[in-house]
N, C-alpha and C. Protein backbone atom coordinates (compact mmCIF):
# COMPACT_ATOMS: atom_id res chain seq x y z
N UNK A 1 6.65 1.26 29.47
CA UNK A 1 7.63 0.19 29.54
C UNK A 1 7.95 -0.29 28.12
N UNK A 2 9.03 -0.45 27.81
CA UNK A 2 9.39 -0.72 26.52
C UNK A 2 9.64 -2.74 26.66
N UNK A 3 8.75 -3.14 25.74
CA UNK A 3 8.69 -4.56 25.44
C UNK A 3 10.43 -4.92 24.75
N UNK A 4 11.67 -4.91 25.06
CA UNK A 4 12.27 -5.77 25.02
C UNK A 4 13.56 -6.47 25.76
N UNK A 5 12.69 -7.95 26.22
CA UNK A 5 13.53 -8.86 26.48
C UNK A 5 15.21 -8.81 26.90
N UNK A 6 15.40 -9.33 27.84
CA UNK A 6 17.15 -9.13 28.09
C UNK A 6 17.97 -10.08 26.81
N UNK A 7 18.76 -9.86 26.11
CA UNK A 7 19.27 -10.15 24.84
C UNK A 7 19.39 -11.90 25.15
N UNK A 8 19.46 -13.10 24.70
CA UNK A 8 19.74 -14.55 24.74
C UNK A 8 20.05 -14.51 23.55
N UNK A 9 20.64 -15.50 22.94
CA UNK A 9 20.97 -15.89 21.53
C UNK A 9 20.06 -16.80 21.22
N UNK A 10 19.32 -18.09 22.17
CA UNK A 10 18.71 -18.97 22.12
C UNK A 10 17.37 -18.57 22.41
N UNK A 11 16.71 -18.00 23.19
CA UNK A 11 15.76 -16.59 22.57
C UNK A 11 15.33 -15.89 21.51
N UNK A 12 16.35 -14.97 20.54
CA UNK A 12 16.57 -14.26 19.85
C UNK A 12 16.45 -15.52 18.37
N UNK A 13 16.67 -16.81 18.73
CA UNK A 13 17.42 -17.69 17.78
C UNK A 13 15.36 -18.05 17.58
N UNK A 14 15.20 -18.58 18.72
CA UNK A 14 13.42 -18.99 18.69
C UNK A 14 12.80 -17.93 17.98
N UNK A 15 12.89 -16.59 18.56
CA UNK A 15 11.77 -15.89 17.93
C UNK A 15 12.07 -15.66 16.22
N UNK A 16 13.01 -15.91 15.77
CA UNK A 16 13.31 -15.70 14.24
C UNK A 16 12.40 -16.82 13.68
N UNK A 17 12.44 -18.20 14.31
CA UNK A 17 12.32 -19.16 13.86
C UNK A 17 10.52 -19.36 14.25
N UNK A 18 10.10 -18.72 15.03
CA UNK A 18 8.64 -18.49 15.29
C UNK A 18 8.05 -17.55 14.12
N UNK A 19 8.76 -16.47 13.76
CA UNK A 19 8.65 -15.67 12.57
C UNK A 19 8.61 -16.07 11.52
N UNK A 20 9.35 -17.32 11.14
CA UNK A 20 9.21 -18.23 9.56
C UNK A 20 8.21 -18.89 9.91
N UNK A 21 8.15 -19.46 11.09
CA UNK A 21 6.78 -20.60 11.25
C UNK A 21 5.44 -20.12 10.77
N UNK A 22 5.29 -18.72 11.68
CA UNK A 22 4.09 -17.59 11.26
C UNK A 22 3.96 -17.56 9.80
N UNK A 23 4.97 -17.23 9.34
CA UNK A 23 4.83 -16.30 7.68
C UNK A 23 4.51 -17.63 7.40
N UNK A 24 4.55 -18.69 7.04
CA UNK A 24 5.06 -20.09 6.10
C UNK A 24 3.29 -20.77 6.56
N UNK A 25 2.77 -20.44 7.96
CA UNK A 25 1.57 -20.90 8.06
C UNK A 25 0.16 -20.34 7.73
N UNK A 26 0.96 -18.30 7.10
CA UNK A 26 -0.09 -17.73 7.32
C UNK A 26 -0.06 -16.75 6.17
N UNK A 27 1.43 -16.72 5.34
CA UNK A 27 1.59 -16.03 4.37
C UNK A 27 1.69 -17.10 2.84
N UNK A 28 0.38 -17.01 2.14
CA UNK A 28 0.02 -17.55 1.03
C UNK A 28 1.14 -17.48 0.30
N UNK A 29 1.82 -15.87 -0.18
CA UNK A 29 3.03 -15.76 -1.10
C UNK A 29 4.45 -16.22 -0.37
N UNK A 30 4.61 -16.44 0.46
CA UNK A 30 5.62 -16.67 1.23
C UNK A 30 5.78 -18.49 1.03
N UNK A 31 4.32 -18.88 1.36
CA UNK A 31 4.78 -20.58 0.97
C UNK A 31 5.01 -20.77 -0.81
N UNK A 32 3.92 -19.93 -1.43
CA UNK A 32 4.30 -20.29 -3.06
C UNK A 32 6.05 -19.71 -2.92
N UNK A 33 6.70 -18.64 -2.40
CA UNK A 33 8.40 -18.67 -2.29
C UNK A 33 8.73 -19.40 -1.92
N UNK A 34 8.78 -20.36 -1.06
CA UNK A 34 9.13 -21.16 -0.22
C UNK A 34 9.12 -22.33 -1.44
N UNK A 35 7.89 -22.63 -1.96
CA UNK A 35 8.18 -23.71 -2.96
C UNK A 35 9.17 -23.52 -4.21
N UNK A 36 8.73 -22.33 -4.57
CA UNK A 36 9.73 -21.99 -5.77
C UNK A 36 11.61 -22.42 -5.63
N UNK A 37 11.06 -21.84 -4.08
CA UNK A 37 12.90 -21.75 -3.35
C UNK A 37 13.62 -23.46 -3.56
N UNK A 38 12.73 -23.95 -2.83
CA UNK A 38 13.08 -25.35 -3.23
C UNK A 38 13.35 -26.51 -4.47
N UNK A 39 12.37 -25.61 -5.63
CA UNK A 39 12.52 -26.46 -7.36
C UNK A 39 13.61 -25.90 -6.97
N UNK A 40 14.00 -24.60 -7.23
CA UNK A 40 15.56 -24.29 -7.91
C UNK A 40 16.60 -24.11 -7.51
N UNK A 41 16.38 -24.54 -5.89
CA UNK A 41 17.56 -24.96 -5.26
C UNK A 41 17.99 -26.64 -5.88
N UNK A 42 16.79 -27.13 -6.08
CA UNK A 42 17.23 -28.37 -6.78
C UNK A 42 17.77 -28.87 -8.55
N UNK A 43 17.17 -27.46 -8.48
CA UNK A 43 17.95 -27.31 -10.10
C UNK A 43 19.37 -26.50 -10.01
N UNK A 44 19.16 -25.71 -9.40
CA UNK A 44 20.58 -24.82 -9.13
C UNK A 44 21.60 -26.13 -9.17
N UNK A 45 21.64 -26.86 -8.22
CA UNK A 45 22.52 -27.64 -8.02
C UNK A 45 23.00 -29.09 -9.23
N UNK A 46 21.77 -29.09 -10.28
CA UNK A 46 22.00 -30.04 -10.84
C UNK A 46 22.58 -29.26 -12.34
N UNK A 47 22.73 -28.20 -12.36
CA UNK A 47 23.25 -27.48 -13.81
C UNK A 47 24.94 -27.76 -13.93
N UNK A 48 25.22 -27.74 -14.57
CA UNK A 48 26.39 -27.81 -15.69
C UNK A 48 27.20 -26.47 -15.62
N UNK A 49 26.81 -25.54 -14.95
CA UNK A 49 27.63 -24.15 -14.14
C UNK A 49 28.97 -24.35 -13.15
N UNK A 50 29.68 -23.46 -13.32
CA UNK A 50 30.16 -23.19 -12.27
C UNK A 50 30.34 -22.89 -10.59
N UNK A 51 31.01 -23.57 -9.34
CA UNK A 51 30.56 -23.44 -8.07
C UNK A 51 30.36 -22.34 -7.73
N UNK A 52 31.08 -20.57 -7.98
CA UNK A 52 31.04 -19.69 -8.10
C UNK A 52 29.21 -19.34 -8.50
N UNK A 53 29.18 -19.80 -9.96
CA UNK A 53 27.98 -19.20 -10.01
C UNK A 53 26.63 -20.32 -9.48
N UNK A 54 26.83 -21.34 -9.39
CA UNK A 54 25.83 -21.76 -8.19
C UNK A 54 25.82 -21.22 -6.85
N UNK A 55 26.41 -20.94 -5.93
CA UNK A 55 26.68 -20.26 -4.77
C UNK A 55 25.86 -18.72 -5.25
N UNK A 56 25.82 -17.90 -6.59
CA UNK A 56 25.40 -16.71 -6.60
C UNK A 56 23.74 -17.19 -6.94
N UNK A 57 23.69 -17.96 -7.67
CA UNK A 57 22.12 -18.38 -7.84
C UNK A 57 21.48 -19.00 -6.42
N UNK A 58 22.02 -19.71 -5.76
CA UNK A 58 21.61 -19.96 -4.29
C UNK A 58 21.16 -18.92 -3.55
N UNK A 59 22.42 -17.58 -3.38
CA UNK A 59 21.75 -16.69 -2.39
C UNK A 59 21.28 -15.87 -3.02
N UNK A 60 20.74 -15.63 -4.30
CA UNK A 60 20.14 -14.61 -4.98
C UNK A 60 18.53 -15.06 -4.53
N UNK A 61 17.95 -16.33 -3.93
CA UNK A 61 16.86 -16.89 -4.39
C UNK A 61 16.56 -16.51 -2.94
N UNK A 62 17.60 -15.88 -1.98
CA UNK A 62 17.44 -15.89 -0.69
C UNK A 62 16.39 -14.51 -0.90
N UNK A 63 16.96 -13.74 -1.72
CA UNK A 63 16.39 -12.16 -1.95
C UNK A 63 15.22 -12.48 -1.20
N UNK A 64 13.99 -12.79 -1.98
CA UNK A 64 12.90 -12.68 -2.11
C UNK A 64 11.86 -13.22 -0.96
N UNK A 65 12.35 -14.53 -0.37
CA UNK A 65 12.07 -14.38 1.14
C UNK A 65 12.16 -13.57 2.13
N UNK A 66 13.57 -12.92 2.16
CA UNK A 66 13.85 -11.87 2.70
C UNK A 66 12.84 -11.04 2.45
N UNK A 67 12.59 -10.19 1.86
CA UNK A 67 11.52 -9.41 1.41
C UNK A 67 10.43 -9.04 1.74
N UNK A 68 9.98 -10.41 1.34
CA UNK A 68 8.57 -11.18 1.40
C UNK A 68 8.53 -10.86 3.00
N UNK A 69 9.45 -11.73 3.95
CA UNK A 69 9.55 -11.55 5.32
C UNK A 69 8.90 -9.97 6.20
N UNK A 70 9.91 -9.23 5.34
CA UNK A 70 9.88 -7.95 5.54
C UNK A 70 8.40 -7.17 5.44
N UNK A 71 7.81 -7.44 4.26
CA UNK A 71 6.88 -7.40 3.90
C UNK A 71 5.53 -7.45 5.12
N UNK A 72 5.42 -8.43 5.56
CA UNK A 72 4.68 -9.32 6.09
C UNK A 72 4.92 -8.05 7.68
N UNK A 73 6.10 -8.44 8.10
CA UNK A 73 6.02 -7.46 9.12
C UNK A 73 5.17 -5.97 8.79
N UNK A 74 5.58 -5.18 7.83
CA UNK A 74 4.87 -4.26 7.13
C UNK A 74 3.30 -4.31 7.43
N UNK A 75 2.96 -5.41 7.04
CA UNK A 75 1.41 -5.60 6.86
C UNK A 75 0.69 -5.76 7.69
N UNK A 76 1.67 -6.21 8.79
CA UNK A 76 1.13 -6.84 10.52
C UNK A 76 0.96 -5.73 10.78
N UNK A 77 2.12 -4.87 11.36
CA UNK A 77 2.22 -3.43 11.82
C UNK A 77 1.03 -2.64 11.62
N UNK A 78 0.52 -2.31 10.14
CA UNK A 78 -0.50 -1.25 9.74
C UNK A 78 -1.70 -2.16 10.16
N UNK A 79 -1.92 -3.26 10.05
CA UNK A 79 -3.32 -4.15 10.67
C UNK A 79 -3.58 -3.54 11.87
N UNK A 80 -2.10 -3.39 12.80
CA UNK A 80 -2.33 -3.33 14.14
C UNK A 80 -2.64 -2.32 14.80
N UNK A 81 -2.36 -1.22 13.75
CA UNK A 81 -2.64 0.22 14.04
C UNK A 81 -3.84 0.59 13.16
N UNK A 82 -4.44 0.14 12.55
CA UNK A 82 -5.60 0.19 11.75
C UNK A 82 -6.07 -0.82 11.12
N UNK A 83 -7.68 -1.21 11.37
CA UNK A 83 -8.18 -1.70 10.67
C UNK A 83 -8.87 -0.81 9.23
N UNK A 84 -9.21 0.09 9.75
CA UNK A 84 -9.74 1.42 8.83
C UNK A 84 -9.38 1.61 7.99
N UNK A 85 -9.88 1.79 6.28
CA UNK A 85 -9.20 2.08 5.21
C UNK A 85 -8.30 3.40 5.80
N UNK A 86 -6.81 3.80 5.39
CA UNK A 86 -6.43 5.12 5.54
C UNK A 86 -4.93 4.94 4.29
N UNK A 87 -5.57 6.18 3.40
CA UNK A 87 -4.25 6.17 2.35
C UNK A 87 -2.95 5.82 2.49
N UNK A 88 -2.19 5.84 4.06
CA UNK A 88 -1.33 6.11 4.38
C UNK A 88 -0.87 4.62 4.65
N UNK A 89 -1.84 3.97 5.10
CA UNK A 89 -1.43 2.17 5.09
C UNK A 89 -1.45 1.92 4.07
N UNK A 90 -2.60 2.19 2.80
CA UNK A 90 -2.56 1.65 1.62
C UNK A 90 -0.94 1.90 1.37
N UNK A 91 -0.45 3.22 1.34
CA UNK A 91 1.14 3.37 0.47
C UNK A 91 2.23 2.68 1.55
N UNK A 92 1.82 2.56 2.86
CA UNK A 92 2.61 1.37 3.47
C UNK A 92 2.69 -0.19 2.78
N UNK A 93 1.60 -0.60 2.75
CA UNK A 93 1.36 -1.63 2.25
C UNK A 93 2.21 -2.23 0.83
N UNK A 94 1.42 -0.89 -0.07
CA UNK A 94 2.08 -0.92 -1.63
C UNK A 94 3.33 -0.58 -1.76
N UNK A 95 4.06 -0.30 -0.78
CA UNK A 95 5.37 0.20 -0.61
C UNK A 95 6.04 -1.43 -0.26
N UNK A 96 5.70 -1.88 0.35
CA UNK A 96 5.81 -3.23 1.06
C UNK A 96 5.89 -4.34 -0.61
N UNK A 97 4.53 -4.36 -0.99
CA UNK A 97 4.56 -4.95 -2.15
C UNK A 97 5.31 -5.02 -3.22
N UNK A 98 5.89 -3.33 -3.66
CA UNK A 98 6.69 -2.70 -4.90
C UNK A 98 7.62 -3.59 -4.15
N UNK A 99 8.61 -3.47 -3.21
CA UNK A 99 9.68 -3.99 -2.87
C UNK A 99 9.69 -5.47 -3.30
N UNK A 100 8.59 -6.34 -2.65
CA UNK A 100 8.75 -8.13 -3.09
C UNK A 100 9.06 -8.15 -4.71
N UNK A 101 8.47 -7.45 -5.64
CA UNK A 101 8.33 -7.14 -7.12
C UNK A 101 9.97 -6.78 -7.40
N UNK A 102 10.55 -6.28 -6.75
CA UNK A 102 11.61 -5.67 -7.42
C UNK A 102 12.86 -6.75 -7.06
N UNK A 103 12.77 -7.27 -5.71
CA UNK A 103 13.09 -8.18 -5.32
C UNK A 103 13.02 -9.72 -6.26
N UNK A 104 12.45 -9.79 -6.81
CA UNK A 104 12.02 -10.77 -7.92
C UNK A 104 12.77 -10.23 -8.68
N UNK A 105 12.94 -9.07 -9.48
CA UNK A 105 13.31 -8.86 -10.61
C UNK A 105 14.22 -8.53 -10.77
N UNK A 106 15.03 -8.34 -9.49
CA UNK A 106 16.60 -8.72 -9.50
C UNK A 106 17.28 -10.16 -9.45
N UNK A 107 16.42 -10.90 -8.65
CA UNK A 107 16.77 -12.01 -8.87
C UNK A 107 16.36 -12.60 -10.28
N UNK A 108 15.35 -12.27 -10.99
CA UNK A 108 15.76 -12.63 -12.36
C UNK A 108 16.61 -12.04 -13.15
N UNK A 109 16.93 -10.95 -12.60
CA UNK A 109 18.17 -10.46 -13.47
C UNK A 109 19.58 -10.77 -12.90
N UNK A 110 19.77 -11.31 -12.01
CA UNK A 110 21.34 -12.09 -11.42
C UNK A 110 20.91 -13.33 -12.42
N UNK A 111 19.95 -14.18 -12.17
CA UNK A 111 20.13 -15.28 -13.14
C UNK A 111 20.25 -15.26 -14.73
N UNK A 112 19.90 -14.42 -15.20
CA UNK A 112 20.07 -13.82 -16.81
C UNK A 112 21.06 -13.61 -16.66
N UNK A 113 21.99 -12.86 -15.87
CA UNK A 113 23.38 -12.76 -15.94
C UNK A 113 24.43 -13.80 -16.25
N UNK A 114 24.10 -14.69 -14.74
CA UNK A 114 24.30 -15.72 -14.67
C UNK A 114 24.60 -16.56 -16.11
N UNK A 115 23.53 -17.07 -16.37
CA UNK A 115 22.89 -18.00 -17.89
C UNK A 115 24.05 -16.74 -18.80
N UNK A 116 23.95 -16.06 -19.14
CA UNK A 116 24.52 -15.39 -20.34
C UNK A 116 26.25 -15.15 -20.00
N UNK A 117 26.91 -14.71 -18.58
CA UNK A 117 28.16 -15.44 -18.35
C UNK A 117 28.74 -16.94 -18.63
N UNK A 118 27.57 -17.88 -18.25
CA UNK A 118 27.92 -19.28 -18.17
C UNK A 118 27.56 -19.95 -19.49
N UNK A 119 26.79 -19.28 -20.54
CA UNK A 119 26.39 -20.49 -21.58
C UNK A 119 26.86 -19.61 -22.79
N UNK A 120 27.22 -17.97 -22.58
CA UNK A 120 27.37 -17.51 -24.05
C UNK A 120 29.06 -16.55 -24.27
């Protein structure tokens, strides 16, 4: 039997929102994002930039939750199919990880952009 549900929006809308609850109560890097998300949404908004490029610094900061999110599923999955060291979760895992990393480092590189369009 295949586990899924007849489609609801208000369903579909809960379980997303059960999914942030999870990560945010149970994923250490996910709340330090979560805080970060919030300084510089509050700085985003107080700079001397353009609405254009506030709007790109806003959803650039989205990246990395996203990710992170993604991530997390990643990590559940191989738990669930192994507790057992096996190489093959490790490069699941680290595959999972490389991504949050790169994810970061695009979003520091939209904001370097950013800063060097807007101040030079």
């Amino acid at each position: 039997m295949i586990n899924k549900p007849k489609y609801s929006l208000f369903k579909n809308a809960k379980y997303a929102i059960d999914g942030l609850i999870e990560a945010f109560k149970n994923e250490v890097s996910f709340k330090i994002e979560i805080v970060f998300f919030t300084i510089l949404t509050i700085v985003i908004w107080f700079l001397p930039i353009s609405l254009l490029s506030k709007t790109i610094l806003q959803t650039s900061i989205f990246i990395p939750l996203i990710v992170e999110l993604i991530n997390s599923a990643i990590e559940r999955v191989v738990d669930l199919v192994t507790k057992d060291f096996h190489p093959l979760a490790k490069y699941a895992k680290d595959a999972g990880a490389a991504a949050v990393l790169l994810s970061l480092f695009l979003t520091l590189g939209i904001w370097i952009a950013v800063f060097i369009y807007e101040f030079f």
